[in-house]
N, C-alpha and C. Protein backbone atom coordinates (compact mmCIF):
# COMPACT_ATOMS: atom_id res chain seq x y z
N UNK A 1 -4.89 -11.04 5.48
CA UNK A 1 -4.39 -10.30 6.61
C UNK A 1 -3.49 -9.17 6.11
N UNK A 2 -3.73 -7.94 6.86
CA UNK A 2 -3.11 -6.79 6.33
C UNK A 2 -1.33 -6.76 6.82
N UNK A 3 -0.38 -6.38 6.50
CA UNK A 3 0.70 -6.37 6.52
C UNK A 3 1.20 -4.80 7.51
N UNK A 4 1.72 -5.27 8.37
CA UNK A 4 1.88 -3.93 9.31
C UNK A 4 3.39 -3.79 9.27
N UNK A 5 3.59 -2.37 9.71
CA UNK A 5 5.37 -2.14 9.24
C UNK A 5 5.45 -1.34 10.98
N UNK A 6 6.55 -2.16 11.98
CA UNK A 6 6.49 -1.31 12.98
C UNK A 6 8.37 -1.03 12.84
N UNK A 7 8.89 -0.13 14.19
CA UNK A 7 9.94 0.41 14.35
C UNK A 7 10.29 0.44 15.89
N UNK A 8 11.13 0.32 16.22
CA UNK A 8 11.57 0.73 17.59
C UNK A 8 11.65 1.83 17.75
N UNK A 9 11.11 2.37 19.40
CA UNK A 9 10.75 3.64 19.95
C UNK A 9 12.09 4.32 19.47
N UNK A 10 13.53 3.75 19.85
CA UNK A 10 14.26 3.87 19.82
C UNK A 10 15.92 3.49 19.19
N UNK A 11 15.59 3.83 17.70
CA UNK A 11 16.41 2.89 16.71
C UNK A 11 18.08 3.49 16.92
N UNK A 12 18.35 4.70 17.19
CA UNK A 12 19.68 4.78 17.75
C UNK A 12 20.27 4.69 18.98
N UNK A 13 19.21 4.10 19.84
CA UNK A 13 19.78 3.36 20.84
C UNK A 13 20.52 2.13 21.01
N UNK A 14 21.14 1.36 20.75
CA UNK A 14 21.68 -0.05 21.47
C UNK A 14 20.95 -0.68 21.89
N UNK A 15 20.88 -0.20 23.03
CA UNK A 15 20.64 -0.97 24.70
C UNK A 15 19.42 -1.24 24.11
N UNK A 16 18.24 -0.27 23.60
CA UNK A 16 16.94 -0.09 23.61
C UNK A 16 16.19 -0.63 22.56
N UNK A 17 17.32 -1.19 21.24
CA UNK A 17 16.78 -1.98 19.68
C UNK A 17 17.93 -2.99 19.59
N UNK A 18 17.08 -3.87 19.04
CA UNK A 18 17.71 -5.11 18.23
C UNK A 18 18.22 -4.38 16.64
N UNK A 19 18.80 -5.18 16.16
CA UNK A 19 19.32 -5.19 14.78
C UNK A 19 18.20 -5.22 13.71
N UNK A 20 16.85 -6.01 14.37
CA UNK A 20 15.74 -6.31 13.43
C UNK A 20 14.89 -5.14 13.35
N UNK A 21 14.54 -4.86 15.00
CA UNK A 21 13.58 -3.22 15.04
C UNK A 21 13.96 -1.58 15.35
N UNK A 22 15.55 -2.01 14.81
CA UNK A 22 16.30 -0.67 15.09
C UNK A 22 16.30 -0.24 13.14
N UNK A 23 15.99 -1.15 12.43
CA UNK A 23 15.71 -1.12 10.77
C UNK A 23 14.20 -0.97 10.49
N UNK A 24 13.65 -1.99 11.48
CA UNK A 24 12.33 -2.16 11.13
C UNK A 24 11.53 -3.14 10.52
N UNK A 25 10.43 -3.67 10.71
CA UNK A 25 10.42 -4.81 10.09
C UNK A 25 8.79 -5.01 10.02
N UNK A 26 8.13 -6.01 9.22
CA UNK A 26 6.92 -6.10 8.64
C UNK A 26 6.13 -7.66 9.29
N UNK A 27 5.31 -7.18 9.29
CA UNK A 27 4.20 -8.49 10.35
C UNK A 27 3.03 -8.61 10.04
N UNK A 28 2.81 -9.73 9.24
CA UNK A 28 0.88 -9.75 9.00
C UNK A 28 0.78 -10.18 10.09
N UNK A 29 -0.61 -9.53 10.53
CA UNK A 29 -1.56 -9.69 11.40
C UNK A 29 -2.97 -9.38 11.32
N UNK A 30 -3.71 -9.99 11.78
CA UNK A 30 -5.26 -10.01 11.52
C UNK A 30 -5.88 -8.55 12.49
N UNK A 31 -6.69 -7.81 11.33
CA UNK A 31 -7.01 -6.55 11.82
C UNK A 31 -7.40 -6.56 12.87
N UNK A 32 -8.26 -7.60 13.79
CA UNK A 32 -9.20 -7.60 15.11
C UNK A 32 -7.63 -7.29 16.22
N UNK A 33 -6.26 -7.71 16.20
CA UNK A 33 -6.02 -8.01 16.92
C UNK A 33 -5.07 -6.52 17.50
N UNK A 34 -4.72 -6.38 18.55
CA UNK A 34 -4.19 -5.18 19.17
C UNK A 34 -2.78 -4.79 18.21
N UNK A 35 -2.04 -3.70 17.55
CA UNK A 35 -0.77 -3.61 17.48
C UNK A 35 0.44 -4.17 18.53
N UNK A 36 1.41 -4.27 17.90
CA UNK A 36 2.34 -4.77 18.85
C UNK A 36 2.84 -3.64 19.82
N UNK A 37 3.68 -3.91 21.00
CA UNK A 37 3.77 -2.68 21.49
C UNK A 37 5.42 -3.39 22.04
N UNK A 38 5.75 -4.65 21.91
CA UNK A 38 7.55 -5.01 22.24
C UNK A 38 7.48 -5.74 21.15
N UNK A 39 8.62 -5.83 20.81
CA UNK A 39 9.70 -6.36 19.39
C UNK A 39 9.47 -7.91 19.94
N UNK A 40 9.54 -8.99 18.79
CA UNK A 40 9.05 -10.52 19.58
C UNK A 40 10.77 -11.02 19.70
N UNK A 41 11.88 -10.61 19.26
CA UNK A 41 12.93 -10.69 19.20
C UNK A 41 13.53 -10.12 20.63
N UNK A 42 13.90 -8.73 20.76
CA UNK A 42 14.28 -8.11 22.16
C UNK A 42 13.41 -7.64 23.34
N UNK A 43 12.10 -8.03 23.41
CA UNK A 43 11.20 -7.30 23.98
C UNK A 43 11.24 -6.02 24.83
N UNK A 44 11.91 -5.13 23.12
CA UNK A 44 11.93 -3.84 23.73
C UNK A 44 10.84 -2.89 23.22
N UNK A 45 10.01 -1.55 23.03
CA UNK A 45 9.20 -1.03 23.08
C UNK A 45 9.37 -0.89 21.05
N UNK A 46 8.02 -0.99 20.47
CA UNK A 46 7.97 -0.63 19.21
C UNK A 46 7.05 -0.29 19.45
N UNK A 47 6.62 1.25 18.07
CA UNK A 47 5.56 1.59 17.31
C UNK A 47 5.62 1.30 16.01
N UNK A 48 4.30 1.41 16.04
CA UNK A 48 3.42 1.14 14.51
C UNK A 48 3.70 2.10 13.80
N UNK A 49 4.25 1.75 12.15
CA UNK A 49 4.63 3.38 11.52
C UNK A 49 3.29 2.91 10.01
N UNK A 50 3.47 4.15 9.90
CA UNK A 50 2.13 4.62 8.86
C UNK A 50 2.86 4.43 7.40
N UNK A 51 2.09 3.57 6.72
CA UNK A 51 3.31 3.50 5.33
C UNK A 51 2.67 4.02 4.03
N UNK A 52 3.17 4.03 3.48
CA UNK A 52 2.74 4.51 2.20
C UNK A 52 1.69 3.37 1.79
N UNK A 53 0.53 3.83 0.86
CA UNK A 53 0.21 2.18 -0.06
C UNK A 53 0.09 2.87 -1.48
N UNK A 54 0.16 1.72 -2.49
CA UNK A 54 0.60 1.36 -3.90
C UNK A 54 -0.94 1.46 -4.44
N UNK A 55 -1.34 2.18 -5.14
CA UNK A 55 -2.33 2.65 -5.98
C UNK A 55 -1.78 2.61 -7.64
N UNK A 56 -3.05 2.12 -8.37
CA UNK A 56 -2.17 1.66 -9.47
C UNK A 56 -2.39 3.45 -10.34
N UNK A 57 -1.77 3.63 -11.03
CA UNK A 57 -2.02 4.90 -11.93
C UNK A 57 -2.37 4.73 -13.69
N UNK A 58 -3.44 5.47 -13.59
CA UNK A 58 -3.92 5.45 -14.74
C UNK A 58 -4.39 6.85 -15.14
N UNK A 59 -3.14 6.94 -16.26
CA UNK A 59 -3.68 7.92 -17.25
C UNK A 59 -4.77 8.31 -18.46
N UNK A 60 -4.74 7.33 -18.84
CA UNK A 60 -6.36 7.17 -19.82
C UNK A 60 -6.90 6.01 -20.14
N UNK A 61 -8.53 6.19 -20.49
CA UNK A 61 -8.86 4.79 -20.54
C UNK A 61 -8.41 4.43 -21.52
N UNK A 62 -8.13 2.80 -21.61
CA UNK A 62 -7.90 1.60 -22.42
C UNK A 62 -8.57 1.94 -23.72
N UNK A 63 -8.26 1.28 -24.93
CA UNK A 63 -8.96 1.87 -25.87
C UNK A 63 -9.13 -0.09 -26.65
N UNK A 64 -10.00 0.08 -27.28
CA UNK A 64 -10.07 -1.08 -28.06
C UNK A 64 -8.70 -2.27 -28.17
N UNK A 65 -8.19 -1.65 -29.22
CA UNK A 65 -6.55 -2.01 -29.42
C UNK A 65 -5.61 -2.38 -28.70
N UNK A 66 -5.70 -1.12 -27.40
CA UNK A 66 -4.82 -1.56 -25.94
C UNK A 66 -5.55 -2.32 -25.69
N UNK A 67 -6.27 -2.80 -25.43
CA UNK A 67 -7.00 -4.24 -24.93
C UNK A 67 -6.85 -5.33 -25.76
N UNK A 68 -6.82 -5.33 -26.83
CA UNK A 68 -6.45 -6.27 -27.44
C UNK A 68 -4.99 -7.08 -27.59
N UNK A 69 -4.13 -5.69 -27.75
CA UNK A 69 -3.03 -6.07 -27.83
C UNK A 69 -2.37 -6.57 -26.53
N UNK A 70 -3.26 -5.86 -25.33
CA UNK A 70 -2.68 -6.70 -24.28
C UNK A 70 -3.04 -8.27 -24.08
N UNK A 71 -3.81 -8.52 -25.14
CA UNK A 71 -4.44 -10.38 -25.26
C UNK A 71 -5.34 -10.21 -24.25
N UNK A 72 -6.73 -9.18 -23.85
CA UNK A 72 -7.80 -9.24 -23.74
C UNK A 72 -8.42 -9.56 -25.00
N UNK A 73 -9.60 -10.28 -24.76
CA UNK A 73 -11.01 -10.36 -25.67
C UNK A 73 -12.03 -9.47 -25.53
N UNK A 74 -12.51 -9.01 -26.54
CA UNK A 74 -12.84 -7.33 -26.56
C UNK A 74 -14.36 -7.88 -27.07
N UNK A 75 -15.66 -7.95 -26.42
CA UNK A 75 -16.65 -8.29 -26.62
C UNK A 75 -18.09 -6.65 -26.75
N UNK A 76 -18.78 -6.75 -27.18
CA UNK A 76 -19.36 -5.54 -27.14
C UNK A 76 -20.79 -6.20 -27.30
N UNK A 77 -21.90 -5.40 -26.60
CA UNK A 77 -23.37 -5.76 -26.66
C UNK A 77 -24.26 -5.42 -27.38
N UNK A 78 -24.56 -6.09 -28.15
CA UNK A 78 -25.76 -5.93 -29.74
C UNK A 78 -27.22 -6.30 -28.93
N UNK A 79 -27.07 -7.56 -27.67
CA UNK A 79 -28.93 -7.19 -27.56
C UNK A 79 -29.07 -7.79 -25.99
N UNK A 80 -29.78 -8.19 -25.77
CA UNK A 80 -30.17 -8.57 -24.58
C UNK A 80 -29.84 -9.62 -24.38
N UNK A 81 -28.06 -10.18 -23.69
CA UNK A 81 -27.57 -11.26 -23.55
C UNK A 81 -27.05 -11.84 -24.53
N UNK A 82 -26.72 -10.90 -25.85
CA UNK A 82 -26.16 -10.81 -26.59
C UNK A 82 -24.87 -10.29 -26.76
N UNK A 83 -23.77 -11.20 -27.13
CA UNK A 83 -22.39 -10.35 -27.34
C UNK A 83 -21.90 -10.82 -28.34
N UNK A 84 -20.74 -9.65 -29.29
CA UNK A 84 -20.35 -10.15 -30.23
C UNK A 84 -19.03 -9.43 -29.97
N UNK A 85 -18.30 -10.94 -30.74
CA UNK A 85 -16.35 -10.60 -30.62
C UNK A 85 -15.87 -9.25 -31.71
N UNK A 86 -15.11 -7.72 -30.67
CA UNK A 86 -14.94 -7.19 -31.97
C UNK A 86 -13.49 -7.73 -32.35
């Protein structure tokens, strides 16, 4: 289940946010199901905010060695269902 990040309509209001959705706060929920639209705490009005996501970064490929040294096993193909350890 994907992890959703909502906010209150109204986070410098008082009257209008709790302490939890005047900060903001995070809710798995299963994609089929509608966004929230009141806080389950104050049932006051929240939206859904758009968040960043975490992509890993890679600058160049791995090379033999970096694989090794990271304690991968570094296998390479000589024939048809054939592998040998380099």
């Amino acid at each position: 289940m994907p992890i959703y990040e909502y906010v209150s309509e109204a986070p410098d209001d008082p009257e209008h946010s709790c302490r939890i959705c005047a900060r903001g706060f995070e809710l798995r929920r299963p994609v089929d199901r509608a966004p929230l639209e009141k806080c389950p705490l104050c049932k006051n009005p929240v939206k859904k905010v758009i968040s960043r996501i975490n992509t890993p970064k890679i600058t160049k490929p791995l090379s033999v060695t970096d694989a090794k040294s990271a304690g991968f096993t570094v296998l390479q193909r000589r024939d048809q269902g054939v592998y040998e350890k380099l």
